[in-house]
Protein backbone atom coordinates (compact mmCIF):
# COMPACT_ATOMS: atom_id res chain seq x y z
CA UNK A 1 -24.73 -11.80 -0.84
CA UNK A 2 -21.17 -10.34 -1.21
CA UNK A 3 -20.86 -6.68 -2.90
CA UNK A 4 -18.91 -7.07 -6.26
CA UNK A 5 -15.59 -5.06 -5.70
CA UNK A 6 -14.82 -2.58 -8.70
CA UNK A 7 -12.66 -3.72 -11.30
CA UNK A 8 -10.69 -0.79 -12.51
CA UNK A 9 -7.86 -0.65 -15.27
CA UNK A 10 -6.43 1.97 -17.27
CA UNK A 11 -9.65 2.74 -18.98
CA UNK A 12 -11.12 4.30 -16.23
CA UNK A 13 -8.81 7.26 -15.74
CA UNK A 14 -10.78 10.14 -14.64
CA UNK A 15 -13.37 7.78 -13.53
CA UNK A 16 -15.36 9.26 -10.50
CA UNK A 17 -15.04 7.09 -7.38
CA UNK A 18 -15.34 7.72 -3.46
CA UNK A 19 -12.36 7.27 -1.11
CA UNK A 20 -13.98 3.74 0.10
CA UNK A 21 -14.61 2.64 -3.82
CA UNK A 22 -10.64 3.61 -4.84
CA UNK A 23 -9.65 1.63 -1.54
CA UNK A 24 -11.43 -1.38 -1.94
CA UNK A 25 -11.41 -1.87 -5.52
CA UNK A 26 -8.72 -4.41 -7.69
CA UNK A 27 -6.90 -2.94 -10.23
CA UNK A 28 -5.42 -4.51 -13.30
CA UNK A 29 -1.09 -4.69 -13.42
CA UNK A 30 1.06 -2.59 -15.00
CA UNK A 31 -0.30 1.23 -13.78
CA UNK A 32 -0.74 3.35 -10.91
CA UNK A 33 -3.50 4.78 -9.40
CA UNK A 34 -4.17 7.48 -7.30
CA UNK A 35 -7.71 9.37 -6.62
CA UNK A 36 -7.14 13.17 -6.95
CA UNK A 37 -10.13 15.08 -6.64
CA UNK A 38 -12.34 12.46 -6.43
CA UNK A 39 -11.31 11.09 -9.38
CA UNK A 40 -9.28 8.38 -10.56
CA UNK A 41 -5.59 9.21 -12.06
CA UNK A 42 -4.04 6.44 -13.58
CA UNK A 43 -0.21 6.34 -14.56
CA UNK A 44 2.14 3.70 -15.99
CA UNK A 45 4.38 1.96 -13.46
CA UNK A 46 7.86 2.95 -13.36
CA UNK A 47 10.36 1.27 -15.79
CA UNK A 48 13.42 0.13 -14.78
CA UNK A 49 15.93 2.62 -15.15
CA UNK A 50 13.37 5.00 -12.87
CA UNK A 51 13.24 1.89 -10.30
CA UNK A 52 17.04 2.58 -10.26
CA UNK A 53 17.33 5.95 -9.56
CA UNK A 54 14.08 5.87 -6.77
CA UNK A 55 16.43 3.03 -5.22
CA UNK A 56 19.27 5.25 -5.30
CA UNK A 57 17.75 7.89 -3.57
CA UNK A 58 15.72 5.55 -1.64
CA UNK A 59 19.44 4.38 -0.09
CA UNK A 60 20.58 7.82 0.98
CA UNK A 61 18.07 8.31 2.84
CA UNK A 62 17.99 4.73 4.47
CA UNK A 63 21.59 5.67 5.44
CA UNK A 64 20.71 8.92 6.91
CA UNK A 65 18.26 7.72 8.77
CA UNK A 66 19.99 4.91 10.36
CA UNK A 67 22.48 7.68 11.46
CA UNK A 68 20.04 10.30 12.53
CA UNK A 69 16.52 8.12 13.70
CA UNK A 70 16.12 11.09 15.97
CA UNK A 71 15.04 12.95 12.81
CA UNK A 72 14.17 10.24 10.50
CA UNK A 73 11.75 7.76 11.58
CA UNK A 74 10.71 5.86 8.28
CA UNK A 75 11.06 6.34 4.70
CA UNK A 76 8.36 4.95 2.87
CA UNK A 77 7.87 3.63 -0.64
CA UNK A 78 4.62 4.59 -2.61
CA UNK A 79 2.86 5.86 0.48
CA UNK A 80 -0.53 7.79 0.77
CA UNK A 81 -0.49 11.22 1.14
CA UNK A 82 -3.84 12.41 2.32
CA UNK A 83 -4.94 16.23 1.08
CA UNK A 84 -7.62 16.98 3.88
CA UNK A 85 -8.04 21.03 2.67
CA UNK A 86 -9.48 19.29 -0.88
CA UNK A 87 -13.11 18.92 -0.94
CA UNK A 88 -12.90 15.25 -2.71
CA UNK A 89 -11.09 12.35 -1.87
CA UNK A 90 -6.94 13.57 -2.98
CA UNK A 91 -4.22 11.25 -1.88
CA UNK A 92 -1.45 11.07 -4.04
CA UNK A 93 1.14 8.64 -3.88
CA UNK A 94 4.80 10.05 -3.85
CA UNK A 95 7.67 7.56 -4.97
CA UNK A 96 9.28 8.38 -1.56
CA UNK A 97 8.23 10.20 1.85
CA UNK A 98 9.74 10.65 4.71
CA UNK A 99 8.36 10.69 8.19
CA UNK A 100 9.72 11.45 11.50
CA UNK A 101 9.95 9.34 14.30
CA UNK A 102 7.54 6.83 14.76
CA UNK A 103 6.98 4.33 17.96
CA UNK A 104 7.21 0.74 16.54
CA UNK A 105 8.17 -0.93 19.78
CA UNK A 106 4.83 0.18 21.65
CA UNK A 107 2.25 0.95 18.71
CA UNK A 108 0.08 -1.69 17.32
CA UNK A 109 0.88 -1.89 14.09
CA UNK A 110 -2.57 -2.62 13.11
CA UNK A 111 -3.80 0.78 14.71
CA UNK A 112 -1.10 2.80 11.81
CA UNK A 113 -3.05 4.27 9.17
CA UNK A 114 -1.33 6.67 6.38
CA UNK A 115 -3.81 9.31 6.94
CA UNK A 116 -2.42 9.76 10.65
CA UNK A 117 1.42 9.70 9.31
CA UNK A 118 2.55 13.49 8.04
CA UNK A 119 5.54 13.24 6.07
CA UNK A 120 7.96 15.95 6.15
CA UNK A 121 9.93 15.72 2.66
CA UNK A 122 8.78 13.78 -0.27
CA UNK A 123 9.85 12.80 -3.59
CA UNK A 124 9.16 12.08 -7.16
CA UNK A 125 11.59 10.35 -9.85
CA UNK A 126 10.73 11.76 -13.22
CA UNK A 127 12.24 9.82 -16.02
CA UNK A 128 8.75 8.95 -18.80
CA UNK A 129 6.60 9.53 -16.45
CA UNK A 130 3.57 12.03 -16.75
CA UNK A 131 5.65 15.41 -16.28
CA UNK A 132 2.45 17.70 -15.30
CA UNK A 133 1.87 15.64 -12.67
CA UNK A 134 5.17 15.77 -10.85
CA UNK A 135 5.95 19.12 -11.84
CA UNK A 136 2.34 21.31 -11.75
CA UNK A 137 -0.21 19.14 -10.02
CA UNK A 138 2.39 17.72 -6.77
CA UNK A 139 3.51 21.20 -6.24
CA UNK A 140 -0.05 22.51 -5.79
CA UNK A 141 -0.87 19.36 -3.88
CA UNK A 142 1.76 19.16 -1.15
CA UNK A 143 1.51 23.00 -0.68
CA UNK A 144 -1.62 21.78 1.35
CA UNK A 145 -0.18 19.61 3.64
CA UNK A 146 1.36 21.22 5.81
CA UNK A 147 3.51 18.86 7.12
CA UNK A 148 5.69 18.66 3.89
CA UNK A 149 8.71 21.23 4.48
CA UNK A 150 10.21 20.26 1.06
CA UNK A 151 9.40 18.49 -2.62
CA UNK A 152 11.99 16.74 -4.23
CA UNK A 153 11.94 15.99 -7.96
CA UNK A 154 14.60 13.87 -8.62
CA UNK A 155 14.80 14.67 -13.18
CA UNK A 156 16.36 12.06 -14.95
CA UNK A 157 14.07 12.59 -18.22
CA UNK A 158 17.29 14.35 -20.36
CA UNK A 159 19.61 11.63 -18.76
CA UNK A 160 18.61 9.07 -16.51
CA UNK A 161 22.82 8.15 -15.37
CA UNK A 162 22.93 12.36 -15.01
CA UNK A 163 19.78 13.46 -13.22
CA UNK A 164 19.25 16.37 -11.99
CA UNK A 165 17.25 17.89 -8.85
CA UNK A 166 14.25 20.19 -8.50
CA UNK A 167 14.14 20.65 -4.59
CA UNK A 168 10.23 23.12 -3.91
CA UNK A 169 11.41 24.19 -0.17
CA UNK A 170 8.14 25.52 1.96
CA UNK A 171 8.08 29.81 1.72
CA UNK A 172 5.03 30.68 4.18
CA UNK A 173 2.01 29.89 1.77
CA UNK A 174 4.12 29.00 -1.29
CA UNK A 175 7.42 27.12 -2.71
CA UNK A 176 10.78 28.44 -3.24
CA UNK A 177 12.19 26.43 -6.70
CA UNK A 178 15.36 25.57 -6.84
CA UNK A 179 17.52 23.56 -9.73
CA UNK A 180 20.58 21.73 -8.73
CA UNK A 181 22.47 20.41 -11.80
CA UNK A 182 23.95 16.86 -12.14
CA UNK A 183 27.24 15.95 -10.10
CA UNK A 184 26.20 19.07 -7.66
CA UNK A 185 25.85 18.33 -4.19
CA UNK A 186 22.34 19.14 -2.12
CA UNK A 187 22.13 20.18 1.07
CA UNK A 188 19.58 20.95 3.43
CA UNK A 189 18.85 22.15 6.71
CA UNK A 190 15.90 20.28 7.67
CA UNK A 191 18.28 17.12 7.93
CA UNK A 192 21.52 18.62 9.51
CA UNK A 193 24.67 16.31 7.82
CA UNK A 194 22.65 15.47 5.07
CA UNK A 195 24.65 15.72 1.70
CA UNK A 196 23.66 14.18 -1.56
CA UNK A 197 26.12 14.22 -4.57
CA UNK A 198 23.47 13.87 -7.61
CA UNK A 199 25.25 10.87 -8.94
CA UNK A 200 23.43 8.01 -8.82
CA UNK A 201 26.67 5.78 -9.59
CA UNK A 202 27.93 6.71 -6.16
């Protein structure tokens, strides 16, 4: 006889589940879900004007990276990141991370799990979304992987067409905060060339 698979939906935020129950269960439309903590954390799904401004970014990056695939590998869309210093099950799921170079031509596809993959920036688009979670619980989370040189917060919650930037850069054990205002341009040296004008109508 076949196991039932967990049905999960918005009601059971908080909901205590193990790593195999949160991977193999269906969940109902219209939310996110992440296990943090062993527990489930359930979010709506981005509207679209914060669909927009993830694409946005998402495009910068693509372009960078098709200049520079020495540095950038992949840029992924609601991967896992896996928190292997927490004691339960923690893999959030940034909006955008980006990974290094990665051998596609040789690798067996199949044989690519996200656990393996260690990102080395991601990124959250804030617009109505749950603001302790991008701005107090993904600091204190990616601070653990070690991987992750930099935390992007891409704030369009005062003005979606004027968002601005919260970049957390990697200081030894903790995060450097910096603010970079609308129509401001980012730099950074951890992808040499890079420039991003905080416009997301150019």
């Amino acid at each position: 006889m076949l196991a039932t698979r967990l049905q999960l939906s918005s009601l059971d935020h908080g909901r205590e589940l193990t790593l195999s129950e949160y991977e193999e269960a269906e969940y109902a439309p219209g939310f996110h879900y992440e296990i943090i903590e062993g527990r489930l954390y359930v979010s709506p799904e981005a509207n679209f004007p914060e669909q927009l401004l993830e694409m946005w970014l998402r495009d910068k990056l693509i372009f960078y990276k098709a200049l520079h695939p020495n540095i950038v590998g992949t840029v992924a869309t609601k991967g896992r990141v896996f928190v292997s210093e927490r004691k339960k099950a923690t893999v959030p799921e940034p909006d955008l991370a980006v990974y290094g170079p990665i051998d596609l031509e040789t690798t067996d596809w199949h044989e690519i799990h996200w656990q393996d993959l260690m990102p080395f920036i991601v990124c959250e688009v804030l617009v109505e979304g749950d603001f302790e979670k991008d701005l107090t619980r993904n600091p204190a989370l990616y601070r653990q992987v070690r991987s992750i040189r930099e935390y992007w917060v891409l704030n369009g919650s005062q003005s979606v067409m004027e968002p601005t930037l919260i970049v957390h850069t990697r200081r030894g054990k903790s995060w450097a905060v910096a603010h970079y205002p609308y129509n401001s341009i980012y730099t950074t040296k951890i992808l040499p060339g890079f420039e991003l004008l905080i416009d997301p109508r150019k």
